[in-house]
N, C-alpha and C. Protein backbone atom coordinates (compact mmCIF):
# COMPACT_ATOMS: atom_id res chain seq x y z
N UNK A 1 2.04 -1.03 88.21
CA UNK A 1 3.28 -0.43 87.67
C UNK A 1 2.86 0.61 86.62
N UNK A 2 3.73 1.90 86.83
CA UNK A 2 3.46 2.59 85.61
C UNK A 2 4.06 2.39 84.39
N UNK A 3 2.73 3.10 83.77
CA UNK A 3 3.39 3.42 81.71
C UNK A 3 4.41 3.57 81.49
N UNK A 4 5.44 4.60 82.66
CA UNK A 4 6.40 4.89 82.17
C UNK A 4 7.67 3.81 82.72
N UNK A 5 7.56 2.94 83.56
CA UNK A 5 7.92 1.81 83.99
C UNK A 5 8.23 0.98 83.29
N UNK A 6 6.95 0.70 82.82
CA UNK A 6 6.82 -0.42 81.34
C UNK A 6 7.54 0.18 80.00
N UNK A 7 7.60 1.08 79.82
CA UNK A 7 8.55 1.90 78.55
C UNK A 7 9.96 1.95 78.85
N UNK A 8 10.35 2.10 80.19
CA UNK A 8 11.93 1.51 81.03
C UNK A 8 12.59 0.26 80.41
N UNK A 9 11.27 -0.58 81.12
CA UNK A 9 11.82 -1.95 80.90
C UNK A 9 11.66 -2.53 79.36
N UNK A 10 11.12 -1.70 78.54
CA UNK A 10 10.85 -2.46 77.31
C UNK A 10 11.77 -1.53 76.68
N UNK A 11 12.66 -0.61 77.20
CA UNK A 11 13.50 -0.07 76.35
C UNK A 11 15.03 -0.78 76.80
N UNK A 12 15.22 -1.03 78.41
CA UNK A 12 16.46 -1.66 78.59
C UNK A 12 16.49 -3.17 77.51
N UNK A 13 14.97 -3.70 77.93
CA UNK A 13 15.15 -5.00 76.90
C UNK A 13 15.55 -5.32 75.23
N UNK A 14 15.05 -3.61 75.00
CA UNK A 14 15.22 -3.64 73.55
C UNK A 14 17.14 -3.49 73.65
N UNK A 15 17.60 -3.00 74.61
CA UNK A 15 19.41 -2.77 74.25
C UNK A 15 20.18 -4.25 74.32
N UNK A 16 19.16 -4.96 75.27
CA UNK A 16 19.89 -6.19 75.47
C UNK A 16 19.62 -6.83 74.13
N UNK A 17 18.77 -6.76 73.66
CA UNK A 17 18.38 -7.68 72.37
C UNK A 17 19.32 -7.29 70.81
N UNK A 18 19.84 -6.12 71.11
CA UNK A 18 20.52 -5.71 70.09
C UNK A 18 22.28 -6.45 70.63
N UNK A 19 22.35 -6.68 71.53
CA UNK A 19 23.78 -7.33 71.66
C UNK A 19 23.73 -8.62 71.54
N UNK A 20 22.54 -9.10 71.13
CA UNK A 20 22.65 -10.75 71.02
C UNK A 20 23.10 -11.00 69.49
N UNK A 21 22.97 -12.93 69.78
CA UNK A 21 23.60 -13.02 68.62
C UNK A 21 22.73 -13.11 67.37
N UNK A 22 21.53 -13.23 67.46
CA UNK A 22 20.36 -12.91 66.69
C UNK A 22 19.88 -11.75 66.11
N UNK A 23 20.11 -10.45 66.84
CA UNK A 23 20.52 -9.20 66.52
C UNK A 23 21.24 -9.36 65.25
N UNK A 24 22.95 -9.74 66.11
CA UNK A 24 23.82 -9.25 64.97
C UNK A 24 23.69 -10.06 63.86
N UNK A 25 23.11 -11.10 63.82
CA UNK A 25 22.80 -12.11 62.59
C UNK A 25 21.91 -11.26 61.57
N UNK A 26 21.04 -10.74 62.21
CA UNK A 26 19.65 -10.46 61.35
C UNK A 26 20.86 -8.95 60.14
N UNK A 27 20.98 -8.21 61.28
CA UNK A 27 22.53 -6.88 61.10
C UNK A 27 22.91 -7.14 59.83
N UNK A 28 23.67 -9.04 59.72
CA UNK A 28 24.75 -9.25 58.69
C UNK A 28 24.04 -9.37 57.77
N UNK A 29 22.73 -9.97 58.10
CA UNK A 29 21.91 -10.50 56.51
C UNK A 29 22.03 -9.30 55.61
N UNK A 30 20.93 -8.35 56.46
CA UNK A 30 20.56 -7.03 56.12
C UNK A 30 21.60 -6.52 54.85
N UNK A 31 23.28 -6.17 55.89
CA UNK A 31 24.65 -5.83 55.27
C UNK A 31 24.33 -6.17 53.88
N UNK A 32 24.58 -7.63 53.75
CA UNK A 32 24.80 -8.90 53.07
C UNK A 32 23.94 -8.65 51.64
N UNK A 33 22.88 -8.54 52.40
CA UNK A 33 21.52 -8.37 51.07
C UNK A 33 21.99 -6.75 50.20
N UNK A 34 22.06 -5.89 50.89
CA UNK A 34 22.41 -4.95 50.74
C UNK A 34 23.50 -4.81 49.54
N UNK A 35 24.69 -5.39 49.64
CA UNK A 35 25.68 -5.45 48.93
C UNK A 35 25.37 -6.12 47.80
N UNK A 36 24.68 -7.53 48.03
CA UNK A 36 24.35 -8.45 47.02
C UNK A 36 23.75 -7.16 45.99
N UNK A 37 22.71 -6.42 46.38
CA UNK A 37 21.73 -5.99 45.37
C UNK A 37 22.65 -4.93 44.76
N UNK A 38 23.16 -4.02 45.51
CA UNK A 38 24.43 -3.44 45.08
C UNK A 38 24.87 -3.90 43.95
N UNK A 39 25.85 -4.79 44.44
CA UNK A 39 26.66 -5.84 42.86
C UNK A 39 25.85 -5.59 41.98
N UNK A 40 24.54 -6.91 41.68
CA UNK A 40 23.68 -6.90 41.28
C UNK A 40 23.39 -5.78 39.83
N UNK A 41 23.13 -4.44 40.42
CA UNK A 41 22.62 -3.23 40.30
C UNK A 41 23.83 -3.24 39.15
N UNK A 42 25.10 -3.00 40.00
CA UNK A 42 25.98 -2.39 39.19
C UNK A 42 26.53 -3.76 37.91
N UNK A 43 26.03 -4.47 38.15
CA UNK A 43 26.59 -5.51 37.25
C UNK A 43 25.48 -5.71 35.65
N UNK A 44 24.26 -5.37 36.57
CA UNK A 44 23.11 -5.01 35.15
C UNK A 44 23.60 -3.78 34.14
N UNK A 45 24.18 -2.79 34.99
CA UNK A 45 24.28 -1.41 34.39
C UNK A 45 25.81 -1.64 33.56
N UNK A 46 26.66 -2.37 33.90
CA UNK A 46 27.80 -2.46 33.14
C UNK A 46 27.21 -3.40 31.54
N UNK A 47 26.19 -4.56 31.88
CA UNK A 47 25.67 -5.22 30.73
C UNK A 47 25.07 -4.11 30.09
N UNK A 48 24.30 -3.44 30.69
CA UNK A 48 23.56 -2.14 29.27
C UNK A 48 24.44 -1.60 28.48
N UNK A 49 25.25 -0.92 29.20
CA UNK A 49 26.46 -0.40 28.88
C UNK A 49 27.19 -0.75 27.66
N UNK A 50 27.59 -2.41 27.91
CA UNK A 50 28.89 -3.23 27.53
C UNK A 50 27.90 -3.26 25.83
N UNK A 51 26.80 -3.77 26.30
CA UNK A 51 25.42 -3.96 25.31
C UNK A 51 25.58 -2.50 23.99
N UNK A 52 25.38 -1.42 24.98
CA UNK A 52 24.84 -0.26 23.93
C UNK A 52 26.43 0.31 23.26
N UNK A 53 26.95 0.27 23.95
CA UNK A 53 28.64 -0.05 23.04
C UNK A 53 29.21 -0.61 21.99
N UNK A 54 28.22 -1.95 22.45
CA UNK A 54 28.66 -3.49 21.18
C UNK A 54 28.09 -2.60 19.87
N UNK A 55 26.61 -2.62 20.46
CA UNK A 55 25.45 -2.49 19.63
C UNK A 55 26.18 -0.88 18.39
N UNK A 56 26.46 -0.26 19.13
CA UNK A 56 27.19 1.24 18.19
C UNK A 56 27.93 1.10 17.71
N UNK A 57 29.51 0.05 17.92
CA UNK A 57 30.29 -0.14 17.18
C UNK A 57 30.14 -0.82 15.72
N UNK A 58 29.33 -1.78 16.10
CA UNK A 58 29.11 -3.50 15.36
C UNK A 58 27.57 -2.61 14.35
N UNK A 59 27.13 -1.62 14.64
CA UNK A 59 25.87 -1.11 14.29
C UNK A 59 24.72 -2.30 13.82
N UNK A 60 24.48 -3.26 15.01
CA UNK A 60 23.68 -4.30 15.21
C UNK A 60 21.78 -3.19 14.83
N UNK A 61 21.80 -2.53 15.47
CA UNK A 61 20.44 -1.89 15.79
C UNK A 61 20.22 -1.48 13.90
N UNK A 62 21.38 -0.77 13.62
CA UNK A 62 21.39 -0.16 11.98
C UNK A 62 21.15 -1.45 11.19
N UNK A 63 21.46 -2.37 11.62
CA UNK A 63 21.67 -3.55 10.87
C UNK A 63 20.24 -4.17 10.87
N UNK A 64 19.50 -4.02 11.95
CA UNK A 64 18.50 -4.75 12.11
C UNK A 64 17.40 -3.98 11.86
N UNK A 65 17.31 -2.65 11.75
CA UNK A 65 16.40 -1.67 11.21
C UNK A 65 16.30 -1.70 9.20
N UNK A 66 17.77 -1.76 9.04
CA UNK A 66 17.68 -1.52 7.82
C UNK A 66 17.07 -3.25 6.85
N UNK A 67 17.04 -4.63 7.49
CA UNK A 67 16.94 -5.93 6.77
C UNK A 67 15.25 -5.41 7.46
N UNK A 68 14.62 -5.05 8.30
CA UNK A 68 13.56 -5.13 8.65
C UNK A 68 12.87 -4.51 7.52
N UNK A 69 13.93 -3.24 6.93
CA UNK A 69 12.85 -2.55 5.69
C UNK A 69 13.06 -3.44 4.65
N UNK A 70 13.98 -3.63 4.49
CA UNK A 70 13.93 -4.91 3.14
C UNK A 70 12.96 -5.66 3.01
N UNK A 71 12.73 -6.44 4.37
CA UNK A 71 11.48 -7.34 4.30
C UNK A 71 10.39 -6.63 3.91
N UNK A 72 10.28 -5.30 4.77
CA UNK A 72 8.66 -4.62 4.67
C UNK A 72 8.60 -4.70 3.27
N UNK A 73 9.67 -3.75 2.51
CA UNK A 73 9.95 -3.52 0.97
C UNK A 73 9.11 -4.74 -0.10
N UNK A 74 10.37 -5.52 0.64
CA UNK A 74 10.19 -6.59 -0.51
C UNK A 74 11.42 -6.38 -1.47
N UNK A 75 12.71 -5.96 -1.46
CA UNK A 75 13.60 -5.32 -2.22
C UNK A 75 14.44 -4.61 -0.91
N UNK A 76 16.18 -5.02 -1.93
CA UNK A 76 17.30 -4.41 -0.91
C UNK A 76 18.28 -3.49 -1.33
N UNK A 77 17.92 -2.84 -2.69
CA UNK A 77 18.33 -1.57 -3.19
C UNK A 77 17.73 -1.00 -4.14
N UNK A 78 18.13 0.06 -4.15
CA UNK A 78 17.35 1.07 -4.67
C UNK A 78 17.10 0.36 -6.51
N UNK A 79 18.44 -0.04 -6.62
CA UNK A 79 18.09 -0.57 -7.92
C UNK A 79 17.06 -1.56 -8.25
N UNK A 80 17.16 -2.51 -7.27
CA UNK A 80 16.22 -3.71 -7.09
C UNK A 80 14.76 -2.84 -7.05
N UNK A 81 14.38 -2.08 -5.93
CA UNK A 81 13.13 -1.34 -5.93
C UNK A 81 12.69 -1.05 -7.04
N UNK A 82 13.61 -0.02 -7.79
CA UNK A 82 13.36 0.48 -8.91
C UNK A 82 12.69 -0.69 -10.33
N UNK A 83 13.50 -1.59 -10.03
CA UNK A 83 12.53 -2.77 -10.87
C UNK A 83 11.75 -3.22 -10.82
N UNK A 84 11.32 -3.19 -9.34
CA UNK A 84 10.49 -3.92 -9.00
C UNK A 84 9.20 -3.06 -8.76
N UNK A 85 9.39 -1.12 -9.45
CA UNK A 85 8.32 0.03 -9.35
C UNK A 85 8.14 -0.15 -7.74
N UNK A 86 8.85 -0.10 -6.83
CA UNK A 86 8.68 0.90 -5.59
C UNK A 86 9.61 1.60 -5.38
N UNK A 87 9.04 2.70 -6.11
CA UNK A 87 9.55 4.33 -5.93
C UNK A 87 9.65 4.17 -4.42
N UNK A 88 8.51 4.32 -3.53
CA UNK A 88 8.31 4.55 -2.24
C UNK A 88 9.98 4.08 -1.21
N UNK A 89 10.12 3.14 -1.48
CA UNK A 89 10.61 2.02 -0.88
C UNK A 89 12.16 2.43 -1.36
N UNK A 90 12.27 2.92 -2.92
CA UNK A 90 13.58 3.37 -2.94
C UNK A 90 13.99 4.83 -2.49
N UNK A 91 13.28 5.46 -1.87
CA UNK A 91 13.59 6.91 -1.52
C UNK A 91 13.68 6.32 0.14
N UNK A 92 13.01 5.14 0.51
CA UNK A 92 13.09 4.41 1.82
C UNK A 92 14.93 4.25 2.13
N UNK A 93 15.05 3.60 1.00
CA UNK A 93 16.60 2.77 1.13
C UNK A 93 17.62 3.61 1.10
N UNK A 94 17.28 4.99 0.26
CA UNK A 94 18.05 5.80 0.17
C UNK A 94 18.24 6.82 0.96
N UNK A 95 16.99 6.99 2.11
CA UNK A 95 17.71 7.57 2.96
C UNK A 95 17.41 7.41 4.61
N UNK A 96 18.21 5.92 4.60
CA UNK A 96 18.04 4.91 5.35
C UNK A 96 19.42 5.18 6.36
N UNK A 97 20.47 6.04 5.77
CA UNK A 97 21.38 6.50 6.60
C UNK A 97 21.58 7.64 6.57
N UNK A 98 21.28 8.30 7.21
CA UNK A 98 21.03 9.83 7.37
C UNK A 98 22.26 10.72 7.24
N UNK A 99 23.48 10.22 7.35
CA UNK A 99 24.71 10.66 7.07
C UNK A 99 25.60 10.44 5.71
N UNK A 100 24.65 9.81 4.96
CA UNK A 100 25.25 9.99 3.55
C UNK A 100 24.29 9.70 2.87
N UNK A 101 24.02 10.11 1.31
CA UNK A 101 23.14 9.85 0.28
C UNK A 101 24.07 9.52 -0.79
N UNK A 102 23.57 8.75 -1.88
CA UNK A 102 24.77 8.19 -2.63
C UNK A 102 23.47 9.07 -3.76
N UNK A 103 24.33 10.14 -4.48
CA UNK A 103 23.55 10.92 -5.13
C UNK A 103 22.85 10.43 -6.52
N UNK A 104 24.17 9.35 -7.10
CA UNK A 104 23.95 8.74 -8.34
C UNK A 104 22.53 8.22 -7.84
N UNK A 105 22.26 7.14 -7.04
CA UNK A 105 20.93 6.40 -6.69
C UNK A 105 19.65 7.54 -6.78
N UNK A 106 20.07 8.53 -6.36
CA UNK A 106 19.12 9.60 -5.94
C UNK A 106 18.60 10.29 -7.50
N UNK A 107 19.05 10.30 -8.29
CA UNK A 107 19.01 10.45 -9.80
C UNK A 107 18.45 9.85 -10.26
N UNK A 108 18.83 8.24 -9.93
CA UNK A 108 18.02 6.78 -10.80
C UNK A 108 16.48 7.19 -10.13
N UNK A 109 16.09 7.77 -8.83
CA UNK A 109 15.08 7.81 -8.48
C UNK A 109 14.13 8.42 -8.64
N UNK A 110 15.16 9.91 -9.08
CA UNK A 110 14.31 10.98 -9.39
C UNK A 110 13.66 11.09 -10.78
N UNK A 111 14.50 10.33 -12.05
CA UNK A 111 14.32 10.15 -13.01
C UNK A 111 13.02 9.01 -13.47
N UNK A 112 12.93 8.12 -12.70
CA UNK A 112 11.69 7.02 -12.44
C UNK A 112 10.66 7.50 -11.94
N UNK A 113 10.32 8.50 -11.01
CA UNK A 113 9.20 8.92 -10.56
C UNK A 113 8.93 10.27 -11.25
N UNK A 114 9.97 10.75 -11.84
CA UNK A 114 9.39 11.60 -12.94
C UNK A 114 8.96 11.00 -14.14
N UNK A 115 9.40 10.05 -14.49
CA UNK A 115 8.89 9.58 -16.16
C UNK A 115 7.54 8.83 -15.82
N UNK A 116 7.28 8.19 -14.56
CA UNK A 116 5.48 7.47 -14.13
C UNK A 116 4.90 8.61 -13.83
N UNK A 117 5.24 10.09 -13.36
CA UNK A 117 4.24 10.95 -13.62
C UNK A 117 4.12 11.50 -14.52
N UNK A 118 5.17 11.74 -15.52
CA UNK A 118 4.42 12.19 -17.35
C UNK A 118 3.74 10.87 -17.69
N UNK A 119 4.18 9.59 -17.19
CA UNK A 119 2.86 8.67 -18.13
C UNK A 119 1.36 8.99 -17.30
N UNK A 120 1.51 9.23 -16.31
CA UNK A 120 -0.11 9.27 -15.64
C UNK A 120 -0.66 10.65 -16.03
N UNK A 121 0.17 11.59 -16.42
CA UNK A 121 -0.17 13.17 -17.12
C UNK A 121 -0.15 13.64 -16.22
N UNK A 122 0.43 13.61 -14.91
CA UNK A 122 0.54 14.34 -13.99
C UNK A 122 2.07 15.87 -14.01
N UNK A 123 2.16 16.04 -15.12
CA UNK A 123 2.67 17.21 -15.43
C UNK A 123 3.33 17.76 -14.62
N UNK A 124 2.54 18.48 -14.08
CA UNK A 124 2.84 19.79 -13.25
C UNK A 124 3.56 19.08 -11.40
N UNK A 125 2.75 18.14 -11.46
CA UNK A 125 3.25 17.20 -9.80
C UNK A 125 4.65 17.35 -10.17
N UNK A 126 5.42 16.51 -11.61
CA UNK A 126 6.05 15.88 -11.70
C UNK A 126 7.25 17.00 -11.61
N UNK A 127 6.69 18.84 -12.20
CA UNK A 127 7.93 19.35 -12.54
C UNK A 127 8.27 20.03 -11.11
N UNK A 128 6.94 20.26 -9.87
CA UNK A 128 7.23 20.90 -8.84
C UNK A 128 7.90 19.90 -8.08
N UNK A 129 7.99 18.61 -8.09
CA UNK A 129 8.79 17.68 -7.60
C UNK A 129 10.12 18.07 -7.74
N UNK A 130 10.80 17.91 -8.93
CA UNK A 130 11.50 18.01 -9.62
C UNK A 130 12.26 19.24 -9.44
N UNK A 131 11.46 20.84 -9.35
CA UNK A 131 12.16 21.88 -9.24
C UNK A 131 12.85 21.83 -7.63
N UNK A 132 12.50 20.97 -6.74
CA UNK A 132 12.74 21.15 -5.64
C UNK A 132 13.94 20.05 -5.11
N UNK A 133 14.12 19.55 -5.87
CA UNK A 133 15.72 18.29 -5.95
C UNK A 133 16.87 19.17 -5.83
N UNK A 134 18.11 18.36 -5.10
CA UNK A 134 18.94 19.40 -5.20
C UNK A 134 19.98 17.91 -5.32
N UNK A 135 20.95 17.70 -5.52
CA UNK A 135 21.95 17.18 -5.91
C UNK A 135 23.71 17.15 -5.46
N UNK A 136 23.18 18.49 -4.95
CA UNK A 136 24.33 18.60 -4.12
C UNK A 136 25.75 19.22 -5.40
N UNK A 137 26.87 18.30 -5.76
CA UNK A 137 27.73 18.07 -5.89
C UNK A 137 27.24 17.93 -7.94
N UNK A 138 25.90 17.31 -7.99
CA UNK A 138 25.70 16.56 -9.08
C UNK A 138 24.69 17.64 -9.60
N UNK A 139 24.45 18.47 -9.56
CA UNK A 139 23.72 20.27 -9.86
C UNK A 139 23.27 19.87 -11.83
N UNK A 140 24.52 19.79 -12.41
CA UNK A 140 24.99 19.60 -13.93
C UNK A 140 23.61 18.68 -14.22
N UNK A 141 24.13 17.20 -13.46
CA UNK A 141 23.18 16.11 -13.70
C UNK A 141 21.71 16.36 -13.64
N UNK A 142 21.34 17.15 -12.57
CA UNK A 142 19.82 17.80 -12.36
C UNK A 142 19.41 18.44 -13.39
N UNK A 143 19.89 19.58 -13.93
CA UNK A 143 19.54 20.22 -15.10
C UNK A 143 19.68 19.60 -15.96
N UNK A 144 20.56 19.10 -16.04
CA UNK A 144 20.36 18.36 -17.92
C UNK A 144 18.78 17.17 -17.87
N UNK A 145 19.00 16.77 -16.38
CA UNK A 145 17.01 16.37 -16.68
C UNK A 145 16.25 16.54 -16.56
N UNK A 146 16.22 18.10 -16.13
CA UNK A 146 15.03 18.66 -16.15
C UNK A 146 14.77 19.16 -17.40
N UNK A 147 15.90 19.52 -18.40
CA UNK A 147 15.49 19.53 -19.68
C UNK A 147 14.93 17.80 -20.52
N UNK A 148 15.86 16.91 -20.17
CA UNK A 148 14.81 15.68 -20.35
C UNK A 148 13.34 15.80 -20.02
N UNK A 149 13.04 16.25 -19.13
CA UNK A 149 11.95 15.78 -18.19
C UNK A 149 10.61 16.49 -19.01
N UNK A 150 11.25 18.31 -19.26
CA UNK A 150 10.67 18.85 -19.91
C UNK A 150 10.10 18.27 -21.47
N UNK A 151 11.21 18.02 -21.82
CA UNK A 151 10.93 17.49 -23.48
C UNK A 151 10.04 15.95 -23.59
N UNK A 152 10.26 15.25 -22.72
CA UNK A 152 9.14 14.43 -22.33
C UNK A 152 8.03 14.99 -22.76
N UNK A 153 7.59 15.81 -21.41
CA UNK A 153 6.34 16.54 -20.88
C UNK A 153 5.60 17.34 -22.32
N UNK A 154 6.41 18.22 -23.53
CA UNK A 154 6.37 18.90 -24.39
C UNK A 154 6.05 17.96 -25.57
N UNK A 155 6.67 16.67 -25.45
CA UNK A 155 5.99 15.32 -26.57
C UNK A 155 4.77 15.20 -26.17
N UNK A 156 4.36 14.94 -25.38
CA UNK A 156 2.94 14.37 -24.65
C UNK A 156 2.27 15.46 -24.91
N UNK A 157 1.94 16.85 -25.10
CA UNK A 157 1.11 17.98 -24.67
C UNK A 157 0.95 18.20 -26.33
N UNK A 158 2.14 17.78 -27.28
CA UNK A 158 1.90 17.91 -28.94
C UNK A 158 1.39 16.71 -29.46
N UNK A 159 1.35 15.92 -28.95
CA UNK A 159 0.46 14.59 -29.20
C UNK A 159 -0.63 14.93 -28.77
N UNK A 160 -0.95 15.72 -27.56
CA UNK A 160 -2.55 15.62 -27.33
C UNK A 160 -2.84 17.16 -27.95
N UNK A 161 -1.83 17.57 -28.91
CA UNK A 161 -2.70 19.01 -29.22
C UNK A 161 -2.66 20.21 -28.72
N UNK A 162 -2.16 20.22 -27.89
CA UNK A 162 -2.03 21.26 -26.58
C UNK A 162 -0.97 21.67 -26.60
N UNK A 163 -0.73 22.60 -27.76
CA UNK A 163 0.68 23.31 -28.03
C UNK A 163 0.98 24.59 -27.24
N UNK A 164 0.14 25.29 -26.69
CA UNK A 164 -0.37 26.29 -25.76
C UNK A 164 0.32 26.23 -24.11
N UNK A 165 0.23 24.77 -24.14
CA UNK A 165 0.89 24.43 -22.69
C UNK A 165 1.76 23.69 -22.86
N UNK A 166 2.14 22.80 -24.34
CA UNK A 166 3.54 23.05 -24.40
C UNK A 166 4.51 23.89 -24.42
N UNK A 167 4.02 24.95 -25.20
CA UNK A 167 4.89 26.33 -24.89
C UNK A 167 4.91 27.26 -23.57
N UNK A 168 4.02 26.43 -22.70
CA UNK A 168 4.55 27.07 -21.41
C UNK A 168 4.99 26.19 -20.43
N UNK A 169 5.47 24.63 -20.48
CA UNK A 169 6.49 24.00 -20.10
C UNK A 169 7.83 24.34 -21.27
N UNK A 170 8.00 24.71 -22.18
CA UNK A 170 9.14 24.97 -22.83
C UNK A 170 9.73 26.40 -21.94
N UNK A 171 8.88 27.46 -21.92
CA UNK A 171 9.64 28.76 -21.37
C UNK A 171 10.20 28.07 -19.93
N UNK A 172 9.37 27.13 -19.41
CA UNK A 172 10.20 26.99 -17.86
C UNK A 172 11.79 26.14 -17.93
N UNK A 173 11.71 26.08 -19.02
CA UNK A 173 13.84 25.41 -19.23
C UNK A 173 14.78 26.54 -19.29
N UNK A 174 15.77 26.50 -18.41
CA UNK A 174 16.55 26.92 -18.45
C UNK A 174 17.22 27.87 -19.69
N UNK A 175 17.30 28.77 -19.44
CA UNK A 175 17.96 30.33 -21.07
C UNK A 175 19.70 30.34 -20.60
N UNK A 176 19.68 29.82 -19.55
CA UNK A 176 21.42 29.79 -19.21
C UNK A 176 22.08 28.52 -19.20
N UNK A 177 21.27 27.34 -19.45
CA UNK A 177 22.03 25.91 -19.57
C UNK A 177 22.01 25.27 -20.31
N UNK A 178 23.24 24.27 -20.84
CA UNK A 178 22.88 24.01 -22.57
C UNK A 178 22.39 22.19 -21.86
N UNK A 179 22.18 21.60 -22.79
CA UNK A 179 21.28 20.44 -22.84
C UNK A 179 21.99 19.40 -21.69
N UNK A 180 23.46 19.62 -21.20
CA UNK A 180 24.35 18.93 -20.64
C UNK A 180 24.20 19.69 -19.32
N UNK A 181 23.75 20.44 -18.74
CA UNK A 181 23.25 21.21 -17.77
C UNK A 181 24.88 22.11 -17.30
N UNK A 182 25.50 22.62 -18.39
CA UNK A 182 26.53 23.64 -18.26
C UNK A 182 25.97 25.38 -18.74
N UNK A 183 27.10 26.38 -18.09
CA UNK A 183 26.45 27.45 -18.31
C UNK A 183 27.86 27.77 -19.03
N UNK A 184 27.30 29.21 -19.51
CA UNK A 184 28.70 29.76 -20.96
C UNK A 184 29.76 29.82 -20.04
N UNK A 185 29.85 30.19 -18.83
CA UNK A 185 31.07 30.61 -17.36
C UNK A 185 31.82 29.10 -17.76
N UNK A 186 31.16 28.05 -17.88
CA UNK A 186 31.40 27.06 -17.57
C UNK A 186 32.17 25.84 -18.60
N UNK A 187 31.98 26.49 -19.53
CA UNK A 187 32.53 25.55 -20.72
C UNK A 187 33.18 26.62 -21.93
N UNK A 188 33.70 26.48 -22.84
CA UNK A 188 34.49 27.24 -23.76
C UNK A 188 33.58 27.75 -25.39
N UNK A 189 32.75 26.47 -25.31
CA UNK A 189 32.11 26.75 -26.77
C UNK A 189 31.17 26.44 -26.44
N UNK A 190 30.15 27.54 -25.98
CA UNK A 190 28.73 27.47 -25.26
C UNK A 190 27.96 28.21 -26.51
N UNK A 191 26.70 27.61 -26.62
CA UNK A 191 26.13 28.12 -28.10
C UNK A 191 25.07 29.05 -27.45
N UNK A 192 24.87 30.21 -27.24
CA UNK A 192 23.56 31.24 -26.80
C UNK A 192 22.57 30.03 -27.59
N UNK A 193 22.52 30.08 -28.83
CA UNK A 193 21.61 29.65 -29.33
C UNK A 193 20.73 28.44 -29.35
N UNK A 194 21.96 27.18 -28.57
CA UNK A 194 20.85 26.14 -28.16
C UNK A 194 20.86 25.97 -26.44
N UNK A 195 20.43 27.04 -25.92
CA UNK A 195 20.21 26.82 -24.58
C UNK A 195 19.13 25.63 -24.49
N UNK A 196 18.37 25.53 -23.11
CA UNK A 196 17.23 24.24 -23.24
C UNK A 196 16.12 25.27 -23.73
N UNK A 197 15.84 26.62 -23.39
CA UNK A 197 14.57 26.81 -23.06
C UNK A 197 14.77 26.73 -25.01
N UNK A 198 15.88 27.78 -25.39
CA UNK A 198 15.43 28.06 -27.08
C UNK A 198 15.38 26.52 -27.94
N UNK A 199 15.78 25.47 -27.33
CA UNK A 199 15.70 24.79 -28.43
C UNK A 199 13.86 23.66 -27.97
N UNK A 200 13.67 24.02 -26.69
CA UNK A 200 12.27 23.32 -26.58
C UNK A 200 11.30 24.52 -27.35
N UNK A 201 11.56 25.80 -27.16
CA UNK A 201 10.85 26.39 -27.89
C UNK A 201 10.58 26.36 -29.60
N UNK A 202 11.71 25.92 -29.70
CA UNK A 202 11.78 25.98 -31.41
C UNK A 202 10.95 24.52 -31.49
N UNK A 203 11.26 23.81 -30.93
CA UNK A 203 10.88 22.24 -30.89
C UNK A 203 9.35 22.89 -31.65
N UNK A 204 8.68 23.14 -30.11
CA UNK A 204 7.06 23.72 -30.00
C UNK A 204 6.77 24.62 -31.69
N UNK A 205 7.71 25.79 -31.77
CA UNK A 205 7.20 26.53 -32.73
C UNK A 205 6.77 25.84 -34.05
N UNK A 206 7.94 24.21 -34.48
CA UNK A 206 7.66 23.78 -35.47
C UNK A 206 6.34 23.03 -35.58
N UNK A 207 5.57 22.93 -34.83
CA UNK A 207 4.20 22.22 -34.61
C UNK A 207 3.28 22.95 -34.97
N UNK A 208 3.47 25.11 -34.99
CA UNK A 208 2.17 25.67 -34.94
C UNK A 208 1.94 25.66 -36.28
């Protein structure tokens, strides 16, 4: 018999085998499985879903990011940090939500890591830090401590003698803001005469 004989009969056999009931059994599984994984599929993807929904409303993930730094910390606000000298950890907490800064905190912070770098004599770190703060809303509050910050810096430099570079942290204070970090535009009885820079300068002059 020929090849092509044998390809006849093994093709009529294959039609009969598809009308049996073993055929259509194997057919339904197939269907069957098919759908199952289907469901399945779509029933995982509604849990991610239902999941990353919960998770955004309830801000579970925010919640669990932010106690994770606490632990790292060791401390759960900025105030706590601050007592406990981690600067690091409170500039951590503070801007731990990227959609708001609570500026007052941001002050307590800036003011602490400026006064541990005039004790370590780190001067100059402390004022380029410092010149680069912004406050937003709280501008007033900034200046009036950078004239603190200065007069700090200007005690320490006349204690060690170094009236030379006290008088050149005195010229860097402000000639337009009085000690409360207001300008003459800004208030009614503004004194030219005790701006920050003239009265750190006079400070300095009485030393030479």
């Amino acid at each position: 018999m020929s090849d092509r004989s044998w390809e006849s009969i093994g093709s009529e056999f294959g039609k009969v085998l598809e009308n049996t009931e073993y055929k259509k059994k194997i057919k339904k599984t197939k269907k069957s499985s098919i759908m199952v994984g289907l469901g399945v599929g779509c029933l995982l993807i509604w849990f991610m879903v239902a999941r990353w929904i919960y998770r955004g409303v309830t801000g579970a993930e925010e919640n669990e990011a932010r106690e994770e730094l606490y632990a790292d910390c060791g401390c759960s606000s900025v105030d706590d940090c601050l007592e406990k000298d981690k600067i690091d950890c409170a500039w951590e907490i503070l801007n731990k939500d990227e959609y708001f800064v609570d500026f007052q905190d941001k002050l307590k912070i800036i003011k602490a890591e400026s006064v541990k770098l005039v004790e370590s004599g780190e001067y100059k770190k402390g004022w380029t830090k410092l010149a680069k703060q912004d406050l937003e809303y709280y501008q007033n509050d900034l200046i009036a401590y950078k004239y603190e910050y200065l007069n700090l810096v200007i005690d320490e430099l006349i204690e060690e003698g170094d009236l030379k570079k006290a008088k050149i942290y005195a010229m860097k204070a402000s000639d337009e803001h009085n000690t409360e970090g207001w300008t003459e535009s800004e208030m009614n009885d503004f004194d030219k005469n005790k701006t920050q820079q003239k009265l750190l300068l006079k400070k300095v002059e009485e030393f030479e």
